[in-house]
PDB file of N, CA and C in Angstrom:
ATOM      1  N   UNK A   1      11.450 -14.584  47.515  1.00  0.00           N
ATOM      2  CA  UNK A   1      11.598 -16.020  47.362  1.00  0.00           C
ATOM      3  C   UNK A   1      11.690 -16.362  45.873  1.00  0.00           C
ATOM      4  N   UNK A   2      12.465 -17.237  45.309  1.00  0.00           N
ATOM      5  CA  UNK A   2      12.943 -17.569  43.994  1.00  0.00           C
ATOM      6  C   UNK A   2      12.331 -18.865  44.231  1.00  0.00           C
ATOM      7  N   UNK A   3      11.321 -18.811  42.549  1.00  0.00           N
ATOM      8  CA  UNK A   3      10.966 -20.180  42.523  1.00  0.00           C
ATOM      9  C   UNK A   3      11.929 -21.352  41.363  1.00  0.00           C
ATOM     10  N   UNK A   4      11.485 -22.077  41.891  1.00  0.00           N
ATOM     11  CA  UNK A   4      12.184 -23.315  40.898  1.00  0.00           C
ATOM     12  C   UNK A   4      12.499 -23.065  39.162  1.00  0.00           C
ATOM     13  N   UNK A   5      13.391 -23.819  38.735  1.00  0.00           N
ATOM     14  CA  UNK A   5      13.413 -23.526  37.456  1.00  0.00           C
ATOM     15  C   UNK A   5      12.447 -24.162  36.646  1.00  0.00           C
ATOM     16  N   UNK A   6      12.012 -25.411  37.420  1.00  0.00           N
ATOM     17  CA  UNK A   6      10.863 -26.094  36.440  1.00  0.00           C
ATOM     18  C   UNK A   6       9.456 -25.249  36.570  1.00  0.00           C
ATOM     19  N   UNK A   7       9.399 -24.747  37.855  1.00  0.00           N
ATOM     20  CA  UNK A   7       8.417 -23.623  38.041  1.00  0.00           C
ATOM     21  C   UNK A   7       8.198 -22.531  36.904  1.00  0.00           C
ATOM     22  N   UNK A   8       9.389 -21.481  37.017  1.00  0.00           N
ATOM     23  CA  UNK A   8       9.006 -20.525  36.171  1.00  0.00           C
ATOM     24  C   UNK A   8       9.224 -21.511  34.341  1.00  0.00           C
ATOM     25  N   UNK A   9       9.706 -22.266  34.235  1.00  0.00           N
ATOM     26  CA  UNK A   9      10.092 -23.060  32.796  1.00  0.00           C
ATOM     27  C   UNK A   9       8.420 -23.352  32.218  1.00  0.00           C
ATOM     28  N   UNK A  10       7.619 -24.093  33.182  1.00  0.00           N
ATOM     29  CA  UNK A  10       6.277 -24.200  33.125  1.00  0.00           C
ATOM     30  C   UNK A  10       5.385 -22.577  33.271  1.00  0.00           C
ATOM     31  N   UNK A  11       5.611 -22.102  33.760  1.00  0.00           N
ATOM     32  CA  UNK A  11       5.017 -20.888  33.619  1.00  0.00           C
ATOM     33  C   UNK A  11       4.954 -20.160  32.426  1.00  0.00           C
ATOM     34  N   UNK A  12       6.442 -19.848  31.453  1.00  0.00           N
ATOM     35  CA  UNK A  12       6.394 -19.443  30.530  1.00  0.00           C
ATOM     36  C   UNK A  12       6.046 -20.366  29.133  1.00  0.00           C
ATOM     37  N   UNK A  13       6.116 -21.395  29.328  1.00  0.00           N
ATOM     38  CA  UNK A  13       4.922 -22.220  28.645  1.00  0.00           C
ATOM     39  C   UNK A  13       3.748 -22.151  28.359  1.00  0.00           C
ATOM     40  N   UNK A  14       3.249 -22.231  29.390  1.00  0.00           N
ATOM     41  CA  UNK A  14       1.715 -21.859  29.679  1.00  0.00           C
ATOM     42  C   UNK A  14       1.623 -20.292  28.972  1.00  0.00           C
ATOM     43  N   UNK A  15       2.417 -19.614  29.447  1.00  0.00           N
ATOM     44  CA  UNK A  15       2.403 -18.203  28.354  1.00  0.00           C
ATOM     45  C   UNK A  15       2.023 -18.286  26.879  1.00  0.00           C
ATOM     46  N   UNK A  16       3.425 -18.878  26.221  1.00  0.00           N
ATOM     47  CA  UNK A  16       3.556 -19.013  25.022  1.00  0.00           C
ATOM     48  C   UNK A  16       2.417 -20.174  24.579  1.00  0.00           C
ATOM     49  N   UNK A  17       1.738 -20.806  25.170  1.00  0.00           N
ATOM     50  CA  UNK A  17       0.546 -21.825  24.722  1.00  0.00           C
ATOM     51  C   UNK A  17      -0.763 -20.675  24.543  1.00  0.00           C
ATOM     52  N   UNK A  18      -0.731 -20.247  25.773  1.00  0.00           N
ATOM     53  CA  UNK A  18      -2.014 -19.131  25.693  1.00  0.00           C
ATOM     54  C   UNK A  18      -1.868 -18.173  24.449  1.00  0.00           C
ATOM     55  N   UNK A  19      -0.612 -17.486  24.059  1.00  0.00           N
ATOM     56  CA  UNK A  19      -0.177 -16.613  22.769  1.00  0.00           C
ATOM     57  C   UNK A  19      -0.740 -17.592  21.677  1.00  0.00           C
ATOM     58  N   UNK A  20      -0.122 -18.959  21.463  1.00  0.00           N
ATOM     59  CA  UNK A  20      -0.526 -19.493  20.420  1.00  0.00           C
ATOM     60  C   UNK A  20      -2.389 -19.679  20.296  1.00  0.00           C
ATOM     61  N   UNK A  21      -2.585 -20.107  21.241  1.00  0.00           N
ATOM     62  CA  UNK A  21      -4.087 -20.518  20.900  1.00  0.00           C
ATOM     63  C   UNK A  21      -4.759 -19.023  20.789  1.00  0.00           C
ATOM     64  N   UNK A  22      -4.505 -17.809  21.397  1.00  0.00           N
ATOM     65  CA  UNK A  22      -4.651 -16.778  21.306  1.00  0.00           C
ATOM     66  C   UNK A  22      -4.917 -16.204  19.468  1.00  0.00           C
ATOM     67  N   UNK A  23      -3.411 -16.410  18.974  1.00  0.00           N
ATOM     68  CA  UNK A  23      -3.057 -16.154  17.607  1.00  0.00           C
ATOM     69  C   UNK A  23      -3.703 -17.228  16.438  1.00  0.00           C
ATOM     70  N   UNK A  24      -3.868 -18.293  17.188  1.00  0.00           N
ATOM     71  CA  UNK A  24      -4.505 -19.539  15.975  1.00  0.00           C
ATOM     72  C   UNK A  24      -6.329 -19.244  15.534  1.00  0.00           C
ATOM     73  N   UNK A  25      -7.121 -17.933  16.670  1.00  0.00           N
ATOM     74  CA  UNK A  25      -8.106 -18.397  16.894  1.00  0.00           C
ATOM     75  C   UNK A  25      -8.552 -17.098  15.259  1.00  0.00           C
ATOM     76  N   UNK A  26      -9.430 -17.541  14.535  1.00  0.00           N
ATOM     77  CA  UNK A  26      -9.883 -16.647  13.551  1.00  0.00           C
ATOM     78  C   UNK A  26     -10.568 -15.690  13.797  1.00  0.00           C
ATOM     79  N   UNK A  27     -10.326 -14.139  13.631  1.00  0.00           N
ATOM     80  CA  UNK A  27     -10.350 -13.030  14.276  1.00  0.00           C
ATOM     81  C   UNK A  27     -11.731 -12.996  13.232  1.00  0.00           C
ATOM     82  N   UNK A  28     -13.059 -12.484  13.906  1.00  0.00           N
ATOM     83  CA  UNK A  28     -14.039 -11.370  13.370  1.00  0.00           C
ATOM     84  C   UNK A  28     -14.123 -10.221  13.621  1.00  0.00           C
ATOM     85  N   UNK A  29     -13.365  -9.411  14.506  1.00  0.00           N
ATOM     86  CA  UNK A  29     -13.432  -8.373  14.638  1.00  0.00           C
ATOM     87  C   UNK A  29     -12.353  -6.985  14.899  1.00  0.00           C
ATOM     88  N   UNK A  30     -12.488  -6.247  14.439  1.00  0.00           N
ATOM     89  CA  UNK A  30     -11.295  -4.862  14.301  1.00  0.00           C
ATOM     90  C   UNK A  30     -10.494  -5.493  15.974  1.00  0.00           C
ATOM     91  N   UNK A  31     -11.771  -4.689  16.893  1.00  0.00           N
ATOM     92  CA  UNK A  31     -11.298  -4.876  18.195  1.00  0.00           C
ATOM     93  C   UNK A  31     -10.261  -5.711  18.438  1.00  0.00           C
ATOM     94  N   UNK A  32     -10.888  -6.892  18.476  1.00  0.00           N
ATOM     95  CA  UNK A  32      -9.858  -8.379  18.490  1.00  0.00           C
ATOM     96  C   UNK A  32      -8.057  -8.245  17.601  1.00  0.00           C
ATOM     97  N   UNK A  33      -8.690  -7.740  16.641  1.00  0.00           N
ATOM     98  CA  UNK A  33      -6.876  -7.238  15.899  1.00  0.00           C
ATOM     99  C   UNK A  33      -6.730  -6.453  16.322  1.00  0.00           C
ATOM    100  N   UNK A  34      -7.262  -5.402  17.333  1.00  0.00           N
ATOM    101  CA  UNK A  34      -6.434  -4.141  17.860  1.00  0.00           C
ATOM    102  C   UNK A  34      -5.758  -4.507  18.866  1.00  0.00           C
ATOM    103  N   UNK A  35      -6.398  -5.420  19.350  1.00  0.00           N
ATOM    104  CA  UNK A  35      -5.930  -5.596  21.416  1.00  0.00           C
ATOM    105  C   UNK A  35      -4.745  -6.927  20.890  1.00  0.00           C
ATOM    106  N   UNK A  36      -4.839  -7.515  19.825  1.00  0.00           N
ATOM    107  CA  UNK A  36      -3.678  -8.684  19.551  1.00  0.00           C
ATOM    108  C   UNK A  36      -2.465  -7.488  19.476  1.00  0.00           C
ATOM    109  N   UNK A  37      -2.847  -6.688  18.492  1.00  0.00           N
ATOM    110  CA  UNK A  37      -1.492  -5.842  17.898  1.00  0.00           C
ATOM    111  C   UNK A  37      -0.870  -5.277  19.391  1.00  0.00           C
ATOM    112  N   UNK A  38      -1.856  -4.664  20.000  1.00  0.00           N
ATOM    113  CA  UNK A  38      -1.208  -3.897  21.123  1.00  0.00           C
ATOM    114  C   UNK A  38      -0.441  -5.085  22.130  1.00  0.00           C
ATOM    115  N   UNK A  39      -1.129  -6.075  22.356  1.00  0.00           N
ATOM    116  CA  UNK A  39      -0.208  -6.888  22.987  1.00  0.00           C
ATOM    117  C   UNK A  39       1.400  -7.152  22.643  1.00  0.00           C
ATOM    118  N   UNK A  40       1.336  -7.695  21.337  1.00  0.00           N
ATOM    119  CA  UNK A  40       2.134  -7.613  20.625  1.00  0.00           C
ATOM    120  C   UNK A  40       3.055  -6.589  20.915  1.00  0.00           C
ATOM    121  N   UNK A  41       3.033  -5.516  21.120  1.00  0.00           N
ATOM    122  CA  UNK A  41       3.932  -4.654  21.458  1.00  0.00           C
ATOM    123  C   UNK A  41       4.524  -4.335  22.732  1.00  0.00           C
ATOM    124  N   UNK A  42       4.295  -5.516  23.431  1.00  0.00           N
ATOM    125  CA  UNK A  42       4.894  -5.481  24.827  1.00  0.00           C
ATOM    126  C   UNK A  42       5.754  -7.003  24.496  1.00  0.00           C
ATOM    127  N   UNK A  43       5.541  -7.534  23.216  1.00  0.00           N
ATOM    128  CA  UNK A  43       6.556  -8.930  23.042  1.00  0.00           C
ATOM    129  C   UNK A  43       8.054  -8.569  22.255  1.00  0.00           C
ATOM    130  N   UNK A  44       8.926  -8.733  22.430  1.00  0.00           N
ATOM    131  CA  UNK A  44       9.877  -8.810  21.156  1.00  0.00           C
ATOM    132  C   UNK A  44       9.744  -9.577  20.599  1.00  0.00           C
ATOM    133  N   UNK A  45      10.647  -9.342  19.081  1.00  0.00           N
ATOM    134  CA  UNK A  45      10.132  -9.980  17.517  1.00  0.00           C
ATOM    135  C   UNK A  45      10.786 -11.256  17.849  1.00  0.00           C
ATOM    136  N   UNK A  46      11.669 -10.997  18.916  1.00  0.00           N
ATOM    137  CA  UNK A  46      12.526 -12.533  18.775  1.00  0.00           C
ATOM    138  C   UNK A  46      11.691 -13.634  19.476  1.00  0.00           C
ATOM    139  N   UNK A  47      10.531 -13.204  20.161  1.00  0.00           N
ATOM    140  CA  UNK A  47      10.099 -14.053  21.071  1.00  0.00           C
ATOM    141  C   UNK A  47       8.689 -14.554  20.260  1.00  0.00           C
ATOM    142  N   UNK A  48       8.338 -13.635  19.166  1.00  0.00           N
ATOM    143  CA  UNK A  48       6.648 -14.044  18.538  1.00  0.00           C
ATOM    144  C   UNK A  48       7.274 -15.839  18.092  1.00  0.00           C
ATOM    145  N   UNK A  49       5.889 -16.061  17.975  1.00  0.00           N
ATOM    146  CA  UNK A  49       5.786 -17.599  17.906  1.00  0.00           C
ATOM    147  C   UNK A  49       5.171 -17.675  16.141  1.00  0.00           C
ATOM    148  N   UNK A  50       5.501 -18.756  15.122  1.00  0.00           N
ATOM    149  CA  UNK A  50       4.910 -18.891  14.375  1.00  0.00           C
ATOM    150  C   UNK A  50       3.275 -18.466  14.093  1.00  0.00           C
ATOM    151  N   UNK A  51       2.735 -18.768  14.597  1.00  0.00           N
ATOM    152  CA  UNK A  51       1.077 -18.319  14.733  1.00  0.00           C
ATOM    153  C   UNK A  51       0.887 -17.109  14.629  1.00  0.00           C
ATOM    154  N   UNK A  52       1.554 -16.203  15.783  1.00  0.00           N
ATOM    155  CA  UNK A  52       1.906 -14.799  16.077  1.00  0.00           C
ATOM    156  C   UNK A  52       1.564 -14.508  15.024  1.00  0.00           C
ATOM    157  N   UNK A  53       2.885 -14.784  13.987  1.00  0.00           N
ATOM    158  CA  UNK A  53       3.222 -14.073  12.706  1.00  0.00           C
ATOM    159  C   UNK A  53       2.480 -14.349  11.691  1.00  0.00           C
ATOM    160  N   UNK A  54       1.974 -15.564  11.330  1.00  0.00           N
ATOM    161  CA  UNK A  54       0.961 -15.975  10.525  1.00  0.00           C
ATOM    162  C   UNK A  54      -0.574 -14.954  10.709  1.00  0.00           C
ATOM    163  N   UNK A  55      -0.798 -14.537  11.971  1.00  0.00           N
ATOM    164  CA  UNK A  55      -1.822 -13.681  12.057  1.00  0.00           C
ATOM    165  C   UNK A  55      -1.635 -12.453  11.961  1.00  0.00           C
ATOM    166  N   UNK A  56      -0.489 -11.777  12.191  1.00  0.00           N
ATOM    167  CA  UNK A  56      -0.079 -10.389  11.897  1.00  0.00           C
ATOM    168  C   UNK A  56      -0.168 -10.228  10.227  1.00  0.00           C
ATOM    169  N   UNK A  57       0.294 -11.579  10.023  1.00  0.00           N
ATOM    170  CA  UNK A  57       0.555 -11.545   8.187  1.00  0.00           C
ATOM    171  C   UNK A  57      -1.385 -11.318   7.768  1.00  0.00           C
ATOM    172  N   UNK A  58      -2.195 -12.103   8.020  1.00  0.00           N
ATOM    173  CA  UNK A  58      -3.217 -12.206   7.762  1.00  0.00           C
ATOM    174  C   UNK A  58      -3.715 -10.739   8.259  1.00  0.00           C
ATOM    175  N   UNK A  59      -3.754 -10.154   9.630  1.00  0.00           N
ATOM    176  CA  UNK A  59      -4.144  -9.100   9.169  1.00  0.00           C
ATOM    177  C   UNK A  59      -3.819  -7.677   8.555  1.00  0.00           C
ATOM    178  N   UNK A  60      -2.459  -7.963   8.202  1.00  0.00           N
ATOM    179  CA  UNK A  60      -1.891  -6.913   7.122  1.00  0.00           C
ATOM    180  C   UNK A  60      -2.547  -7.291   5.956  1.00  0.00           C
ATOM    181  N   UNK A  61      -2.678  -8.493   5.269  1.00  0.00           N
ATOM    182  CA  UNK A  61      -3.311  -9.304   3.930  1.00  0.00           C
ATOM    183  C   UNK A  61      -4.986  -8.757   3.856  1.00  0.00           C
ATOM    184  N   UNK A  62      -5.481  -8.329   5.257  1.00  0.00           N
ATOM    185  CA  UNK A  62      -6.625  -8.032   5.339  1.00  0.00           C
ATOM    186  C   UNK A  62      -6.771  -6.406   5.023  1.00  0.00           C
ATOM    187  N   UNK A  63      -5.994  -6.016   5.379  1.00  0.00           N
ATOM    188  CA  UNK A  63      -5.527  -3.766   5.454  1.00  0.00           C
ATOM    189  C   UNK A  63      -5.408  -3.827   3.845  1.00  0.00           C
ATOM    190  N   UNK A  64      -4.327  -4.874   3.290  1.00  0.00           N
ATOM    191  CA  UNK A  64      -4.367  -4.690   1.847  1.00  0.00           C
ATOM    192  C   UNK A  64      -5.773  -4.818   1.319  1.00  0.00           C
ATOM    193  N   UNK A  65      -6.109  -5.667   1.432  1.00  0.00           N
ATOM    194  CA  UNK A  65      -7.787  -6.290   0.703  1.00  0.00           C
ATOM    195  C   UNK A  65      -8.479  -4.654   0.801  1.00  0.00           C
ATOM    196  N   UNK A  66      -8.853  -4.307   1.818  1.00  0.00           N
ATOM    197  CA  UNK A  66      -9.961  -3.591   1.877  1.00  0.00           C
ATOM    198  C   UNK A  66      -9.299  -1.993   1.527  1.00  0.00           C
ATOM    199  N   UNK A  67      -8.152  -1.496   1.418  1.00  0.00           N
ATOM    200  CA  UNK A  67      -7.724  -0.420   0.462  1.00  0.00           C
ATOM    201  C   UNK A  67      -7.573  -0.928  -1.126  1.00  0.00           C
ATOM    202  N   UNK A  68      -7.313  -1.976  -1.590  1.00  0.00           N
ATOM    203  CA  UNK A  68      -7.764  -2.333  -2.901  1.00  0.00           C
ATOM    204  C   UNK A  68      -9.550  -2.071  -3.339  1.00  0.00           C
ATOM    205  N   UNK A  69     -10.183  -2.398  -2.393  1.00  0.00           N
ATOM    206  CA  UNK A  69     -11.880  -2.247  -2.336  1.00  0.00           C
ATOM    207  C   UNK A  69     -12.231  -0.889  -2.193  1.00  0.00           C
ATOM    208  N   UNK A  70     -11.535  -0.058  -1.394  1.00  0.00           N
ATOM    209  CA  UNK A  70     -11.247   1.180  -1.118  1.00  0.00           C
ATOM    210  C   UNK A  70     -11.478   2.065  -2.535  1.00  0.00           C
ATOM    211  N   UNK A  71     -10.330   1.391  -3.150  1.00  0.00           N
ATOM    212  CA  UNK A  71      -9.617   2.067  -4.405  1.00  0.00           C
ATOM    213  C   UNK A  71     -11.184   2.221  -5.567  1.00  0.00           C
ATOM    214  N   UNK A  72     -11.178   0.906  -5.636  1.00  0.00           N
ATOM    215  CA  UNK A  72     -12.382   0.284  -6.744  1.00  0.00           C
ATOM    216  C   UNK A  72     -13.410   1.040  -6.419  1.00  0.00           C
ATOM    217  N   UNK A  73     -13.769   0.893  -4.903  1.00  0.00           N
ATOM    218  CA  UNK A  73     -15.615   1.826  -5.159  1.00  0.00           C
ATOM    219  C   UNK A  73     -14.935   3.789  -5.344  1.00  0.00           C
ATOM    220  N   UNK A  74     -13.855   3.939  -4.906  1.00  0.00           N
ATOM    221  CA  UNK A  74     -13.630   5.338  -5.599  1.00  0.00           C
ATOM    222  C   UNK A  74     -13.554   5.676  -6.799  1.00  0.00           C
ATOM    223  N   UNK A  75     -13.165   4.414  -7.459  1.00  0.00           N
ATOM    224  CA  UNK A  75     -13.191   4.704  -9.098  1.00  0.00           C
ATOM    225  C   UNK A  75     -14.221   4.645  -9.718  1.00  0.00           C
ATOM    226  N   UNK A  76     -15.430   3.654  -9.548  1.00  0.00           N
ATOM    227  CA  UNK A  76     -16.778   3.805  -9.191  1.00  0.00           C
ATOM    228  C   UNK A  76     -17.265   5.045  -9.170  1.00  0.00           C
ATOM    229  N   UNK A  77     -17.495   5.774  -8.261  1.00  0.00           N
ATOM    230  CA  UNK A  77     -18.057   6.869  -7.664  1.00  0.00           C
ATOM    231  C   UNK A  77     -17.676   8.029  -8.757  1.00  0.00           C
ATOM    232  N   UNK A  78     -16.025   8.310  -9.378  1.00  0.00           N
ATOM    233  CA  UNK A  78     -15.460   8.618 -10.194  1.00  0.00           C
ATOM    234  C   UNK A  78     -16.615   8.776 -11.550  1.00  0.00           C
ATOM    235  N   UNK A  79     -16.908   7.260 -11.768  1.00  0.00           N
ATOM    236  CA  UNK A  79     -17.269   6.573 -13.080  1.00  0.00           C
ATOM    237  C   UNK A  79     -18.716   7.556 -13.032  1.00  0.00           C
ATOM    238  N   UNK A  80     -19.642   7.017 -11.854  1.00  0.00           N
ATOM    239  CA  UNK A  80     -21.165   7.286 -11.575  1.00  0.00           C
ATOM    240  C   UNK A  80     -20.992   8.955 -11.620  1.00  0.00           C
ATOM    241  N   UNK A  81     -20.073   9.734 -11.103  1.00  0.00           N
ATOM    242  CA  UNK A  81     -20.560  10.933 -10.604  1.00  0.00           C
ATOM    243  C   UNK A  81     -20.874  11.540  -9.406  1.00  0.00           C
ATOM    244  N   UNK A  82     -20.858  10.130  -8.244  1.00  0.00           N
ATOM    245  CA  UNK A  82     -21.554  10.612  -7.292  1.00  0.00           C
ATOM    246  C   UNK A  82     -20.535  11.169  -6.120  1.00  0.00           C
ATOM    247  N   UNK A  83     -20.180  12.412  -6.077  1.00  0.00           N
ATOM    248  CA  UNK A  83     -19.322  13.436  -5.640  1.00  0.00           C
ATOM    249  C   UNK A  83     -19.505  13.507  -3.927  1.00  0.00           C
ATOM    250  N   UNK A  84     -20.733  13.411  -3.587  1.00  0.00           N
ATOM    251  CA  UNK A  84     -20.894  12.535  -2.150  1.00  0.00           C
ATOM    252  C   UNK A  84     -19.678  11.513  -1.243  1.00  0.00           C
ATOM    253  N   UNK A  85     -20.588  10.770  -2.202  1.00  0.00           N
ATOM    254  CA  UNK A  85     -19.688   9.418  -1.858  1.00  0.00           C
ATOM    255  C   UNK A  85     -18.692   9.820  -2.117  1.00  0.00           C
ATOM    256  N   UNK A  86     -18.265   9.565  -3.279  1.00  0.00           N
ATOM    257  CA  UNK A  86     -16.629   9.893  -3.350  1.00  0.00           C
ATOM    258  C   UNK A  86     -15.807  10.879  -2.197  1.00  0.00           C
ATOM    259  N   UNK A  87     -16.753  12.058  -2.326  1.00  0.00           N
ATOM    260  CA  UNK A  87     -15.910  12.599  -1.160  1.00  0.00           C
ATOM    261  C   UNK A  87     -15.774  11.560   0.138  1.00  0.00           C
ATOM    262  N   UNK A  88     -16.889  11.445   0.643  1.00  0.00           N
ATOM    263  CA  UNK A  88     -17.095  10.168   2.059  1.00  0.00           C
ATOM    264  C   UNK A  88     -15.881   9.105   2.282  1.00  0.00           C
ATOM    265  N   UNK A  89     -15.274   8.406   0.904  1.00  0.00           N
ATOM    266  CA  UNK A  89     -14.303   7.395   0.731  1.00  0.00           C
ATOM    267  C   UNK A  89     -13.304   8.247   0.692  1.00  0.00           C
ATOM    268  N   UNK A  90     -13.132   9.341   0.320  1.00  0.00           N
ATOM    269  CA  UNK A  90     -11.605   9.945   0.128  1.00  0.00           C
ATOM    270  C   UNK A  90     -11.299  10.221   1.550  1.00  0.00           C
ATOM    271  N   UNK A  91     -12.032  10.794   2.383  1.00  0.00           N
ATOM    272  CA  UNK A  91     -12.255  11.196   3.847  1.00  0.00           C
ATOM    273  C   UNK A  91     -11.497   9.638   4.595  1.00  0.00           C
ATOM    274  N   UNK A  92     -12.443   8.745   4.224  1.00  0.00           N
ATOM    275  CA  UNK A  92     -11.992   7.595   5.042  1.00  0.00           C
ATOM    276  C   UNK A  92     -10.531   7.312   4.769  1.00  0.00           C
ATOM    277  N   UNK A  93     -10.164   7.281   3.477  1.00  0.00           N
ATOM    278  CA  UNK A  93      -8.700   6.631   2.955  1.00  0.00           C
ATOM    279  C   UNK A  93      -7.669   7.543   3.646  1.00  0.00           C
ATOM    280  N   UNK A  94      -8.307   8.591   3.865  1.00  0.00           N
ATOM    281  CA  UNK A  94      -7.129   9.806   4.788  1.00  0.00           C
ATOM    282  C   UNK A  94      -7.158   9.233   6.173  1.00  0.00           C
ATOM    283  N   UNK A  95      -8.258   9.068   6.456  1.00  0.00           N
ATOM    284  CA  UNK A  95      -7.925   9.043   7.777  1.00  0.00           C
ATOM    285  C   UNK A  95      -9.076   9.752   8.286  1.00  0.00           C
ATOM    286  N   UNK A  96      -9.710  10.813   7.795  1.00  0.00           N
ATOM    287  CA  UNK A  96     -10.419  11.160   8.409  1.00  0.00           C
ATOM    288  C   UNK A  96     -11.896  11.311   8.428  1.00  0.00           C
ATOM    289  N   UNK A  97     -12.452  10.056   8.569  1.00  0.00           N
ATOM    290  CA  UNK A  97     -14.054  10.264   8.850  1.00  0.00           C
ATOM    291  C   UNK A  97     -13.789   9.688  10.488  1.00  0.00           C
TER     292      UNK A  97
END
């Protein structure tokens, strides 16, 4: 059975409303940007909504921030000596702790 056009027209509304308020809401946590991103990858680029992108931007702006912070307490550690740590941060910046 095929529903109406105002049917599915309202349906994908209600979609793209839920995406926006979804994307507008201020993320505290990794999780929360993981499960946005992965969604995200079941949308095409042609279909993200302003917000979408404003929050993808923000949390790329956020990946930058904290490898700049990254950088600094390694140079730190550098400065102090403390070969520990430093190793610990080099581990993380790879990838692997």
């Amino acid at each position: 059975m095929r529903m109406p056009y105002k049917e599915v027209s309202n349906k994908r509304l209600s979609s793209v409303d839920n995406r926006t308020a979804t994307a507008n809401k201020e993320t505290d946590s990794v999780q929360e940007d993981n499960a946005f991103m992965n969604k995200l990858t079941r949308i095409r680029f042609e279909q993200f909504n302003l917000s979408e992108i404003k929050r993808i931007w923000n949390i790329a702006q956020s990946g930058i921030k904290f490898r700049r912070q990254l950088d600094k307490a390694i140079a730190k550690c550098l400065i102090k000596g403390d070969v520990e740590l430093y190793d610990t941060l080099i581990q993380i910046k790879k990838g692997e702790f």
